[in-house]
PDB file of N, CA and C in Angstrom:
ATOM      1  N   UNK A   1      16.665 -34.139 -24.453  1.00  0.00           N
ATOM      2  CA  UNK A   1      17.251 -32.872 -24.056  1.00  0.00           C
ATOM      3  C   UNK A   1      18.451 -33.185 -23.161  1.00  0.00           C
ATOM      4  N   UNK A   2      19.280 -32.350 -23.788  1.00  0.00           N
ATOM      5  CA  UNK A   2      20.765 -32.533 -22.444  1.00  0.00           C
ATOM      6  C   UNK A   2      20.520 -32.174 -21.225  1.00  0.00           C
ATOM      7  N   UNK A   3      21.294 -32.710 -20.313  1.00  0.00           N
ATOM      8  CA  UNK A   3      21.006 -32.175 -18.816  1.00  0.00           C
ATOM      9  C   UNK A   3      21.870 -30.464 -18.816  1.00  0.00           C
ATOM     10  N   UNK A   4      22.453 -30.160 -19.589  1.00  0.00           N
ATOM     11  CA  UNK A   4      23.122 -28.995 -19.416  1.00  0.00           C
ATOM     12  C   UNK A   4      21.969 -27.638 -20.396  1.00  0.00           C
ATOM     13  N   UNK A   5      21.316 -28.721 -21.705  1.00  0.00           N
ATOM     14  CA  UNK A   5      20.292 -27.730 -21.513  1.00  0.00           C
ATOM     15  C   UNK A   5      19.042 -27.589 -20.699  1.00  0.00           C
ATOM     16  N   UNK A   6      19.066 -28.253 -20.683  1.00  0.00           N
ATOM     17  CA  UNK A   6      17.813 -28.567 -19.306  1.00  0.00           C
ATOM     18  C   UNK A   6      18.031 -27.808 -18.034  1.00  0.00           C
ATOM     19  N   UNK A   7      19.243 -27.684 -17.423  1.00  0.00           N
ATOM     20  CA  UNK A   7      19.671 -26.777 -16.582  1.00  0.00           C
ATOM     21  C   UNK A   7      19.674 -25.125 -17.211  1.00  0.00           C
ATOM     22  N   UNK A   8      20.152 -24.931 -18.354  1.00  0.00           N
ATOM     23  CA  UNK A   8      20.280 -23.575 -18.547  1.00  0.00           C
ATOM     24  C   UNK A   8      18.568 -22.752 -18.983  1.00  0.00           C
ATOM     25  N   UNK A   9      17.761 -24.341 -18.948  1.00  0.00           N
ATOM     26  CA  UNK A   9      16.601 -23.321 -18.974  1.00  0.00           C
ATOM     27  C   UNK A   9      15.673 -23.116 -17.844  1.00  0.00           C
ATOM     28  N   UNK A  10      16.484 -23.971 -16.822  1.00  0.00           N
ATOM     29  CA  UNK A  10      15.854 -23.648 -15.472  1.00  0.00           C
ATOM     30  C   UNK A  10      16.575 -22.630 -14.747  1.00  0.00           C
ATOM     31  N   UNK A  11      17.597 -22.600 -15.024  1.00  0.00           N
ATOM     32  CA  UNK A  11      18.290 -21.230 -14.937  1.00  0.00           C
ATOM     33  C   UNK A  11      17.593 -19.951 -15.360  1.00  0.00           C
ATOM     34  N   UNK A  12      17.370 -19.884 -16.574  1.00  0.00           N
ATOM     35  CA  UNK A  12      16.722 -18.611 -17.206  1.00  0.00           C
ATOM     36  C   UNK A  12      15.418 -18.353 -17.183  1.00  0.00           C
ATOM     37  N   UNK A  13      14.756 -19.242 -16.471  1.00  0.00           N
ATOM     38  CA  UNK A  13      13.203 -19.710 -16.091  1.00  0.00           C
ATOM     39  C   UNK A  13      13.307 -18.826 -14.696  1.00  0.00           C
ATOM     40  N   UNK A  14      14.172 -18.991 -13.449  1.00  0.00           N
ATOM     41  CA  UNK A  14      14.348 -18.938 -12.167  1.00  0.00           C
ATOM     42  C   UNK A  14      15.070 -17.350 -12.586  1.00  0.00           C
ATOM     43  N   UNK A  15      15.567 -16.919 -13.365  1.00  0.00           N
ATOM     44  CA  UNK A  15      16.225 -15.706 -13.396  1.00  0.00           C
ATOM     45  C   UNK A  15      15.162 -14.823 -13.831  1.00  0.00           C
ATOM     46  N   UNK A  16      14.467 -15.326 -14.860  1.00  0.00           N
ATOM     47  CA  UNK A  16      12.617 -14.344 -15.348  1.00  0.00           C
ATOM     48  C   UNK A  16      12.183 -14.092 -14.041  1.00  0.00           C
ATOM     49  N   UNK A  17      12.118 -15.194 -13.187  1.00  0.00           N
ATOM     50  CA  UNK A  17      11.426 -14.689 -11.745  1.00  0.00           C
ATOM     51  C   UNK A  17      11.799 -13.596 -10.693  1.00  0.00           C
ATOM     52  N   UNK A  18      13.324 -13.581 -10.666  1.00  0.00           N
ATOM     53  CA  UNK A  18      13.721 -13.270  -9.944  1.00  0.00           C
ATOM     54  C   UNK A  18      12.987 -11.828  -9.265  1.00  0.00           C
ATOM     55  N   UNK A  19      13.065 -10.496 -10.586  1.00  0.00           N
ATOM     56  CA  UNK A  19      12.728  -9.487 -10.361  1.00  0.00           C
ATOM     57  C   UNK A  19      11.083  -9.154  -9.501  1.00  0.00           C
ATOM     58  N   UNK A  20      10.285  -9.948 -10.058  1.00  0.00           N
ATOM     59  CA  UNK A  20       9.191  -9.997  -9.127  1.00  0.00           C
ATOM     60  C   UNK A  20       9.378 -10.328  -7.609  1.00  0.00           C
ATOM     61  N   UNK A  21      10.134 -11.212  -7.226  1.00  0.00           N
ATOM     62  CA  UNK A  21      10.326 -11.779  -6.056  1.00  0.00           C
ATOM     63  C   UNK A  21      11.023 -10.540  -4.935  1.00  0.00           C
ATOM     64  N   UNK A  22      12.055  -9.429  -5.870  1.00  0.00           N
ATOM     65  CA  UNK A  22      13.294  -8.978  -4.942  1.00  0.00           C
ATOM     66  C   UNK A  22      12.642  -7.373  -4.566  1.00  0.00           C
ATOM     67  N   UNK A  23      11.229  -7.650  -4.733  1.00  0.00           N
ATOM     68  CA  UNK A  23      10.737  -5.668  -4.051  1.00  0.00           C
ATOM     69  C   UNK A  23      10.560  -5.906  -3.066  1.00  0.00           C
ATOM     70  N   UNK A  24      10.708  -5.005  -2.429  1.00  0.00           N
ATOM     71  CA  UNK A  24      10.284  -4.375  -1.285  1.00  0.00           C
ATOM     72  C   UNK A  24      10.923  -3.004  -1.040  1.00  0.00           C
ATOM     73  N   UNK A  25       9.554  -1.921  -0.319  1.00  0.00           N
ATOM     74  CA  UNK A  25       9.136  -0.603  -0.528  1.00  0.00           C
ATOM     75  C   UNK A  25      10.759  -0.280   0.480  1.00  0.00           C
ATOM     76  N   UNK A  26      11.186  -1.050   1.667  1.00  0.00           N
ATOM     77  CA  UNK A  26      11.889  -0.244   2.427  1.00  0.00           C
ATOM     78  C   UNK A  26      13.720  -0.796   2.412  1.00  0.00           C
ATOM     79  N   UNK A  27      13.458  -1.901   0.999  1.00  0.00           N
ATOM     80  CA  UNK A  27      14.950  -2.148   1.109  1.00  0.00           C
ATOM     81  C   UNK A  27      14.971  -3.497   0.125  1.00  0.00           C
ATOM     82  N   UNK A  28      16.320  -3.418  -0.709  1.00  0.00           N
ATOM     83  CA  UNK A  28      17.018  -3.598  -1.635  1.00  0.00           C
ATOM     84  C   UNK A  28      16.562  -6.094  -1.260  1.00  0.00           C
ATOM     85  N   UNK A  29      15.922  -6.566  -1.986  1.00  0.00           N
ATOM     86  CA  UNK A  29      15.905  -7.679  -1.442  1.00  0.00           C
ATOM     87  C   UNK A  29      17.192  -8.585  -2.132  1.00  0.00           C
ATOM     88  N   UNK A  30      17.329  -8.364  -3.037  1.00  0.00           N
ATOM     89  CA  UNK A  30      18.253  -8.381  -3.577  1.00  0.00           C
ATOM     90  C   UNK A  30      20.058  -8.532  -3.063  1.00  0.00           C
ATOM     91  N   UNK A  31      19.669  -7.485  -2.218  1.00  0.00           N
ATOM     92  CA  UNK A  31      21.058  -7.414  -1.156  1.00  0.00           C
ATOM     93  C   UNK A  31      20.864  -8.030   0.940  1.00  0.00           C
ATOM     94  N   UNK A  32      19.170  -8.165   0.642  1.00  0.00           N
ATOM     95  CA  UNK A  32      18.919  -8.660   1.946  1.00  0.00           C
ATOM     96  C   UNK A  32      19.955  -9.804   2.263  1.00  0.00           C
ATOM     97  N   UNK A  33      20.025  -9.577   4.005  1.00  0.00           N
ATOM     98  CA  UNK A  33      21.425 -10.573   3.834  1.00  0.00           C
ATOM     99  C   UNK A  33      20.426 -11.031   5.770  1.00  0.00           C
ATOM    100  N   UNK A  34      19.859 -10.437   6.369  1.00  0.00           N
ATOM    101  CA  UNK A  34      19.061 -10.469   7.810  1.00  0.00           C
ATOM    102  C   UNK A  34      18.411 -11.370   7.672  1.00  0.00           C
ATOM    103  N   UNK A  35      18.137 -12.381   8.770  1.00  0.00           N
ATOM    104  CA  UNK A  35      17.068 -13.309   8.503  1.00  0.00           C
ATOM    105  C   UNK A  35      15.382 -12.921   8.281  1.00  0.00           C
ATOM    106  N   UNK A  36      14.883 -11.378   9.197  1.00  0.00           N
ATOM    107  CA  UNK A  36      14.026 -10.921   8.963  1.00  0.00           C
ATOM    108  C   UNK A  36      13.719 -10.042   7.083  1.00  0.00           C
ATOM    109  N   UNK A  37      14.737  -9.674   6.471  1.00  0.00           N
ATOM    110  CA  UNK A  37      14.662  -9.389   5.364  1.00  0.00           C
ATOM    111  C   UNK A  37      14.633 -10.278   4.169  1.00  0.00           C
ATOM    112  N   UNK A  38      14.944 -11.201   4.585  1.00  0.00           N
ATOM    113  CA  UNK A  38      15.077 -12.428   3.655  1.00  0.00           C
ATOM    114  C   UNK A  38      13.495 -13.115   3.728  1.00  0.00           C
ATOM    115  N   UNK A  39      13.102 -13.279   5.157  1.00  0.00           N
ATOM    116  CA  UNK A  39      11.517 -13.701   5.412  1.00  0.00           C
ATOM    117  C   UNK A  39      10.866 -12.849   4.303  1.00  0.00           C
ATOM    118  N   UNK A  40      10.962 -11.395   4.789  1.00  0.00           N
ATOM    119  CA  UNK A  40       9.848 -10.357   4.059  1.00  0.00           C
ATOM    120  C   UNK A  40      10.174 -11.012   2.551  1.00  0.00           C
ATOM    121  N   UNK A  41      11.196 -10.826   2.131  1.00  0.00           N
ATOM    122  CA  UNK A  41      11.777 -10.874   0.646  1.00  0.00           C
ATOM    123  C   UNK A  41      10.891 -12.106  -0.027  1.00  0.00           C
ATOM    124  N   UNK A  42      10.559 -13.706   0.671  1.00  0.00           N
ATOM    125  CA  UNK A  42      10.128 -14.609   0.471  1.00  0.00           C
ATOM    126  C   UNK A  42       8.533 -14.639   0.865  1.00  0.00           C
ATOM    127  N   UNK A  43       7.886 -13.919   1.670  1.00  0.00           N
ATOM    128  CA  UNK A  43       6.591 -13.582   1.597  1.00  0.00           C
ATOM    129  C   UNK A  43       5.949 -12.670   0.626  1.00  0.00           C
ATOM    130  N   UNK A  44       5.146 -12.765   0.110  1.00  0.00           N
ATOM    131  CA  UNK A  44       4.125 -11.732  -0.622  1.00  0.00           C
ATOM    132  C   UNK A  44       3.492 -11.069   0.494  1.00  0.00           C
ATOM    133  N   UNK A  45       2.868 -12.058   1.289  1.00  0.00           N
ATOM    134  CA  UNK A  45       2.240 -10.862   2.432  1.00  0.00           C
ATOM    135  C   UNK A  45       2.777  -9.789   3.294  1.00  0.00           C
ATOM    136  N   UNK A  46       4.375 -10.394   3.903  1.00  0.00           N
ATOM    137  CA  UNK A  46       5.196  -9.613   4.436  1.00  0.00           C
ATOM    138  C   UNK A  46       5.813  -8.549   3.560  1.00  0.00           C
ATOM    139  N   UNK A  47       5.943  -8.965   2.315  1.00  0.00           N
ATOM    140  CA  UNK A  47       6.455  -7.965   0.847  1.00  0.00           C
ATOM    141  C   UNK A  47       5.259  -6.745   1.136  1.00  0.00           C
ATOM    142  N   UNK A  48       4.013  -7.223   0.973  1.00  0.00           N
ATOM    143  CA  UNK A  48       2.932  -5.627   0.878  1.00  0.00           C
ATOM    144  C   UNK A  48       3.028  -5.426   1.814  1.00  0.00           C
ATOM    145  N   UNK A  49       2.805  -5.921   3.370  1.00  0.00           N
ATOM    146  CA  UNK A  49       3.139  -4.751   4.425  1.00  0.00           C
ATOM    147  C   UNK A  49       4.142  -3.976   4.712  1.00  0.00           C
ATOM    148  N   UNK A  50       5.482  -4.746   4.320  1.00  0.00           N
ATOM    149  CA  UNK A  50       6.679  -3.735   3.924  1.00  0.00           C
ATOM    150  C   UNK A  50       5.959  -2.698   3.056  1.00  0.00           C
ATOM    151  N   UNK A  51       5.696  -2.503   1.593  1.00  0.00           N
ATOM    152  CA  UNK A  51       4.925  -1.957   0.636  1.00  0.00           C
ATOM    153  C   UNK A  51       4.589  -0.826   1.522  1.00  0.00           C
ATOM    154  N   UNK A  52       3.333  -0.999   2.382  1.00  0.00           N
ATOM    155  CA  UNK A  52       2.293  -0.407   2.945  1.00  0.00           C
ATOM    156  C   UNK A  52       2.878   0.546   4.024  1.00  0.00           C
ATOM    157  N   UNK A  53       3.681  -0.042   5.018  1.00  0.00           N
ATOM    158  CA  UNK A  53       4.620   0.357   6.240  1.00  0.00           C
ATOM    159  C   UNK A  53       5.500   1.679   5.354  1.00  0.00           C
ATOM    160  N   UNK A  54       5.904   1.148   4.863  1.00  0.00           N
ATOM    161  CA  UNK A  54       6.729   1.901   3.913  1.00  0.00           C
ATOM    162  C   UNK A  54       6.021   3.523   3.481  1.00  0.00           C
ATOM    163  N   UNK A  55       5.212   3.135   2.699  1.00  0.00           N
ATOM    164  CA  UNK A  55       4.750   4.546   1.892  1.00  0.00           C
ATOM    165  C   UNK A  55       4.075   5.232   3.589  1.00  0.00           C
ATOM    166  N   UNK A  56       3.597   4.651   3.842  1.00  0.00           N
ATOM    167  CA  UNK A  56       3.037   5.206   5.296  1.00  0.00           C
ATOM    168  C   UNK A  56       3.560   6.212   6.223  1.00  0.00           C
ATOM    169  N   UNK A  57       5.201   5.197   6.589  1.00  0.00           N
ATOM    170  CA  UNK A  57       5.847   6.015   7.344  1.00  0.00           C
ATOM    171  C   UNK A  57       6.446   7.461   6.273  1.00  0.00           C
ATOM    172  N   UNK A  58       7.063   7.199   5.310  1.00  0.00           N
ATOM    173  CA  UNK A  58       7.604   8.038   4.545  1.00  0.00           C
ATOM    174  C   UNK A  58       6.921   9.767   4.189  1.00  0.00           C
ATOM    175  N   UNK A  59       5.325   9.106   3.787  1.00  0.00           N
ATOM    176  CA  UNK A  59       4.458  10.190   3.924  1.00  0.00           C
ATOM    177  C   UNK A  59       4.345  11.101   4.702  1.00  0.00           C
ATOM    178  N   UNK A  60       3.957  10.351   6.098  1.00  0.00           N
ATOM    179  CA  UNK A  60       4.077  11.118   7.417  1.00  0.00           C
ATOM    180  C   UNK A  60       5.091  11.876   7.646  1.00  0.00           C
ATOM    181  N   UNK A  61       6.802  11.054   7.275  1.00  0.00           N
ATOM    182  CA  UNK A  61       7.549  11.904   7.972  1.00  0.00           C
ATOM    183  C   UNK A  61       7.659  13.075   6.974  1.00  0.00           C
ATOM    184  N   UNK A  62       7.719  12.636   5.439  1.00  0.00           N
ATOM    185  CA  UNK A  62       7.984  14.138   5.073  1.00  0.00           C
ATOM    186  C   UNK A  62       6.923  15.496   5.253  1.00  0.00           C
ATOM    187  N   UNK A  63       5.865  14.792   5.965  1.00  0.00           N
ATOM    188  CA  UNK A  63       4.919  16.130   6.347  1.00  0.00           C
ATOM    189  C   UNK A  63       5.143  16.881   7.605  1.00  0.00           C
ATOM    190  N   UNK A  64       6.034  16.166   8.375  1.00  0.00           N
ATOM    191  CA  UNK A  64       6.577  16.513   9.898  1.00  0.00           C
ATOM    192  C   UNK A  64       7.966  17.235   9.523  1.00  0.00           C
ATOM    193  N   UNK A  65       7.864  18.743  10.789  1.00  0.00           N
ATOM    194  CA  UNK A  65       9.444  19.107  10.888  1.00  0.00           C
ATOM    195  C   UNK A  65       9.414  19.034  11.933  1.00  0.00           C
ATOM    196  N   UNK A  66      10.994  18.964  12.253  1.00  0.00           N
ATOM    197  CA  UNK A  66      11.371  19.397  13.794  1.00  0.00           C
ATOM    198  C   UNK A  66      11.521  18.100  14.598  1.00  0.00           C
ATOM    199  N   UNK A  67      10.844  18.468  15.957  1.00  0.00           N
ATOM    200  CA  UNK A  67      10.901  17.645  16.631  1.00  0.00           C
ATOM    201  C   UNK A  67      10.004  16.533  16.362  1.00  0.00           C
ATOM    202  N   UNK A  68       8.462  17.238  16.014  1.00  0.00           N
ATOM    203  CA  UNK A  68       8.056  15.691  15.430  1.00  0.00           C
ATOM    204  C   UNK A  68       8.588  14.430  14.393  1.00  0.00           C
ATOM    205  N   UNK A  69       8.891  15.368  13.610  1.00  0.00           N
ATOM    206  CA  UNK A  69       9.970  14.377  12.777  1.00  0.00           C
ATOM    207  C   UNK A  69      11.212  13.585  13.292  1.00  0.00           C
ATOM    208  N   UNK A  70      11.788  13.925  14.254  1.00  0.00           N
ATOM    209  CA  UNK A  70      12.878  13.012  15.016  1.00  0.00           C
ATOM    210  C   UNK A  70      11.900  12.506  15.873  1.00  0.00           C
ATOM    211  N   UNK A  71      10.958  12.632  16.262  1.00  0.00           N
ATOM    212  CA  UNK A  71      10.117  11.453  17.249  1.00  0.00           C
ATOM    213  C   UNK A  71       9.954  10.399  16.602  1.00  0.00           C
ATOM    214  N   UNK A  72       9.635  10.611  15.369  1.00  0.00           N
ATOM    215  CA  UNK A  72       8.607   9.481  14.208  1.00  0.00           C
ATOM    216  C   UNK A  72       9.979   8.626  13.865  1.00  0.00           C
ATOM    217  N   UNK A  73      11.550   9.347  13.495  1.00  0.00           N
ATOM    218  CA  UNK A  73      12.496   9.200  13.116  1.00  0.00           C
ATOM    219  C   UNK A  73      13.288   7.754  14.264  1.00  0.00           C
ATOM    220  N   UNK A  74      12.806   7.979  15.452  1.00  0.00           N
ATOM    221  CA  UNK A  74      13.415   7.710  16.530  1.00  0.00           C
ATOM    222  C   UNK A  74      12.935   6.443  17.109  1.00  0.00           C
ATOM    223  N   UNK A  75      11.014   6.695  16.463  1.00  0.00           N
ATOM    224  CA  UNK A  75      10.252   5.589  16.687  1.00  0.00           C
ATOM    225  C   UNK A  75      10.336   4.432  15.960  1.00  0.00           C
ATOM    226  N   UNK A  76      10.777   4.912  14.831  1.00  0.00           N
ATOM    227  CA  UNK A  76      10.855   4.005  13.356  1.00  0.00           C
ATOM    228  C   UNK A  76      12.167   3.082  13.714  1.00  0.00           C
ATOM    229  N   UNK A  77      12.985   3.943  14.361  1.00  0.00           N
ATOM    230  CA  UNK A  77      14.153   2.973  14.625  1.00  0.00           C
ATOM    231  C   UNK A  77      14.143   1.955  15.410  1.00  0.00           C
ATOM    232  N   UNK A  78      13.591   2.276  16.398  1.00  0.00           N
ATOM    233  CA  UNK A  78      13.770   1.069  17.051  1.00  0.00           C
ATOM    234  C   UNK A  78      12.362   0.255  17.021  1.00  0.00           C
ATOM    235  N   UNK A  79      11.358   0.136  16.027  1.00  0.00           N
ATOM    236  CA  UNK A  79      10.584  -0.446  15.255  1.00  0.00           C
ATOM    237  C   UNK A  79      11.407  -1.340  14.667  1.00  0.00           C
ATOM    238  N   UNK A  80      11.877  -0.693  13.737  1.00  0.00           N
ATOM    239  CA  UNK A  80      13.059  -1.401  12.963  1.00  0.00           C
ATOM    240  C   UNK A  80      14.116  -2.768  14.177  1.00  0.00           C
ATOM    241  N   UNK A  81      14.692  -2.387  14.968  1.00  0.00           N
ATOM    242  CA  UNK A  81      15.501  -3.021  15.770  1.00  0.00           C
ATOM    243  C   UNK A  81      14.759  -3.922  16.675  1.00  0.00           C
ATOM    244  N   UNK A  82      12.989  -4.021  16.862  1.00  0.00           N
ATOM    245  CA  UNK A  82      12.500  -5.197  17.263  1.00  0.00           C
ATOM    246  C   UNK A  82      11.871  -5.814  16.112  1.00  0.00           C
ATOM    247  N   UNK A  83      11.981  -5.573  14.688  1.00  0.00           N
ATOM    248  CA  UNK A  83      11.568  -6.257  13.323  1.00  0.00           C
ATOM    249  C   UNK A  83      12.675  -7.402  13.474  1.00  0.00           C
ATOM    250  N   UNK A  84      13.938  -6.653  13.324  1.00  0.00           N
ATOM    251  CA  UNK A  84      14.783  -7.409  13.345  1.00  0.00           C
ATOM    252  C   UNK A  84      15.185  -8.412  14.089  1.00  0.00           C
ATOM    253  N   UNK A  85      14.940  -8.513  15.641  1.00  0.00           N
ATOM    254  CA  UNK A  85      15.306  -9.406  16.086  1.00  0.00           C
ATOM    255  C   UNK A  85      14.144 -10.512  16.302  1.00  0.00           C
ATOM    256  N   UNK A  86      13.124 -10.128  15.433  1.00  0.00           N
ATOM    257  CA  UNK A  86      12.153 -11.500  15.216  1.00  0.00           C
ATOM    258  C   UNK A  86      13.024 -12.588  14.441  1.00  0.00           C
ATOM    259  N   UNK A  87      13.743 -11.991  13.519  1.00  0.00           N
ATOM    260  CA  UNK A  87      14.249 -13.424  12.572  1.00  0.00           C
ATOM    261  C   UNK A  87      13.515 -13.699  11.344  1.00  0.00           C
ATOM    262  N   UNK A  88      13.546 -15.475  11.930  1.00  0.00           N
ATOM    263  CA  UNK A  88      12.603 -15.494  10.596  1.00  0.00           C
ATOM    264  C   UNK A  88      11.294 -16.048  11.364  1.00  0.00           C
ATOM    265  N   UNK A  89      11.176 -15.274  12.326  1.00  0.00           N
ATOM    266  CA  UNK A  89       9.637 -15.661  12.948  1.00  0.00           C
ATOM    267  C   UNK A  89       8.656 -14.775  12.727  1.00  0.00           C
ATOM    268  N   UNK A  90       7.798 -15.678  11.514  1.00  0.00           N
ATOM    269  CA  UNK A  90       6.744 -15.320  10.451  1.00  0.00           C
ATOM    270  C   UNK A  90       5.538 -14.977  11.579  1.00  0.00           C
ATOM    271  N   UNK A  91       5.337 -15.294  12.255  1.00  0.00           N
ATOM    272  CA  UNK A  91       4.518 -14.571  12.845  1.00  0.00           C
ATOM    273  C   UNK A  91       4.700 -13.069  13.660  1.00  0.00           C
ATOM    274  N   UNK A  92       5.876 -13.200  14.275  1.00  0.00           N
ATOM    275  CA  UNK A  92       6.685 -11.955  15.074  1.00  0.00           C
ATOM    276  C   UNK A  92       6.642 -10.771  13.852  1.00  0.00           C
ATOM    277  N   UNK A  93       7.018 -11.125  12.786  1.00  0.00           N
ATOM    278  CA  UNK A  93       7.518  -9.843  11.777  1.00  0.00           C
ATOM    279  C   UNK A  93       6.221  -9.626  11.140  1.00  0.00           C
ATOM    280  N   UNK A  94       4.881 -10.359  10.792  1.00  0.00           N
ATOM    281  CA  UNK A  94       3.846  -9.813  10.873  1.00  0.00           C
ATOM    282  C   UNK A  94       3.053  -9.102  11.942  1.00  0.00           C
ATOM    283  N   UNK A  95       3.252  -9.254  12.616  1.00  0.00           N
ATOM    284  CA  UNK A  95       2.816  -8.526  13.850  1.00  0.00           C
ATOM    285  C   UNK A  95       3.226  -6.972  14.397  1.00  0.00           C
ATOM    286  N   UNK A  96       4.850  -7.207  13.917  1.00  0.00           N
ATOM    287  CA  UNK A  96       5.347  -5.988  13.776  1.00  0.00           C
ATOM    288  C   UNK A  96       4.858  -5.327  12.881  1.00  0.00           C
ATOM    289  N   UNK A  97       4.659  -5.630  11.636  1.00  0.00           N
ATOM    290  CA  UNK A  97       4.171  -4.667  10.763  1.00  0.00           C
ATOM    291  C   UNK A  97       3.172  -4.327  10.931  1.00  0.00           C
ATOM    292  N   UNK A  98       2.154  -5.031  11.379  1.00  0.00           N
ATOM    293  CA  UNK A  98       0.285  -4.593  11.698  1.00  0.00           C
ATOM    294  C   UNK A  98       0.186  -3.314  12.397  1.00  0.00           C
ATOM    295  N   UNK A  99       1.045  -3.652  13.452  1.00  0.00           N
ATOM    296  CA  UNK A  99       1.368  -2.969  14.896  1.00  0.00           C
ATOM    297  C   UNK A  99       2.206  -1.117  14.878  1.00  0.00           C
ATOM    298  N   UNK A 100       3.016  -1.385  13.761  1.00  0.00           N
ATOM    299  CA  UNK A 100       3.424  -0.191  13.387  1.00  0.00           C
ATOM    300  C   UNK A 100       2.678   0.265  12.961  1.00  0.00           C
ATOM    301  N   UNK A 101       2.175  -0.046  11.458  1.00  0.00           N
ATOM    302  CA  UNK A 101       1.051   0.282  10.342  1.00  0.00           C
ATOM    303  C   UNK A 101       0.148   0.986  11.364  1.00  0.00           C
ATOM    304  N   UNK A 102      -0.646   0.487  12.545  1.00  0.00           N
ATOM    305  CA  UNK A 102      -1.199   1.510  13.101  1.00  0.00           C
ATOM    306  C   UNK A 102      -1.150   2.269  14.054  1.00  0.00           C
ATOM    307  N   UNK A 103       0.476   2.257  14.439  1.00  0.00           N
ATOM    308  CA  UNK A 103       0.809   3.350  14.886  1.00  0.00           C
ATOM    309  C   UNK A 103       1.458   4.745  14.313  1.00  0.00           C
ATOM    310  N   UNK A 104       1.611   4.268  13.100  1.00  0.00           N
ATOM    311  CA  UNK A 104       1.879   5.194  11.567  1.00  0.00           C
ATOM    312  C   UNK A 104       0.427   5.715  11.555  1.00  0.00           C
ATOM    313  N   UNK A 105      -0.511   4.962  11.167  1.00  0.00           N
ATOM    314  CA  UNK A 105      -1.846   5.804  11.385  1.00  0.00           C
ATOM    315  C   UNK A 105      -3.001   6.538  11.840  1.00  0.00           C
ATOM    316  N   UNK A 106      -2.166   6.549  13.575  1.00  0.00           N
ATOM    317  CA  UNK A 106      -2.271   7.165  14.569  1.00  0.00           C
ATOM    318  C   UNK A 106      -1.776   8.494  15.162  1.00  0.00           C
ATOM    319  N   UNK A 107      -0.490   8.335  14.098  1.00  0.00           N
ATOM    320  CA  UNK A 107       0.409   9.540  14.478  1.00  0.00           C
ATOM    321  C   UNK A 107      -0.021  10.897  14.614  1.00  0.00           C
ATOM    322  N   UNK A 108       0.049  11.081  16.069  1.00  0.00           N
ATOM    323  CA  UNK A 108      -0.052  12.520  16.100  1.00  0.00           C
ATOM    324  C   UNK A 108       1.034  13.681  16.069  1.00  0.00           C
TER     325      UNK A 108
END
């Protein structure tokens, strides 16, 4: 086998994969460019708690108006802004997610 086909089928081998690899419930992995989005993007475990975090918060908020909804809105953000400055520290960005997850399922 040539090395150029040999490459184009590890190419098209690694490109079959790709689509499984690039979900996640709260953002495009595909375009992840953050060191914390790129972690999630490369975990399965961090992938379903994204998943999970995800449908969670979303649920909630569209059942909230008003002011509760900018609380949840407000909380999520800066959730978001200590996700992020974990990095790619696999333990920090699991933790965040646990930690939200049940404060998503706490929400009053």
């Amino acid at each position: 086998m040539t090395r150029l086909r040999a490459a184009c089928l590890l190419t098209a081998s690694l490109a079959a994969l790709m689509p499984l690899s690039a979900q996640a419930a709260s953002f495009n992995c595909r375009l992840a460019d953050k060191p914390d989005e790129v972690l999630i993007c490369q975990s399965r475990e961090l992938s379903a708690l994204d998943d999970r975090m995800s449908s969670l918060y979303f649920t909630l908020r569209n059942r909230l108006r008003g002011l509760q909804r900018s609380a949840l809105e407000t909380q999520q953000t800066a959730w978001l802004r200590g996700r992020m400055a974990c990095g790619r520290d696999y333990g920090c960005v699991l933790n965040a997610y646990n930690s939200q997850i049940q404060v998503l399922l706490n929400w009053r």
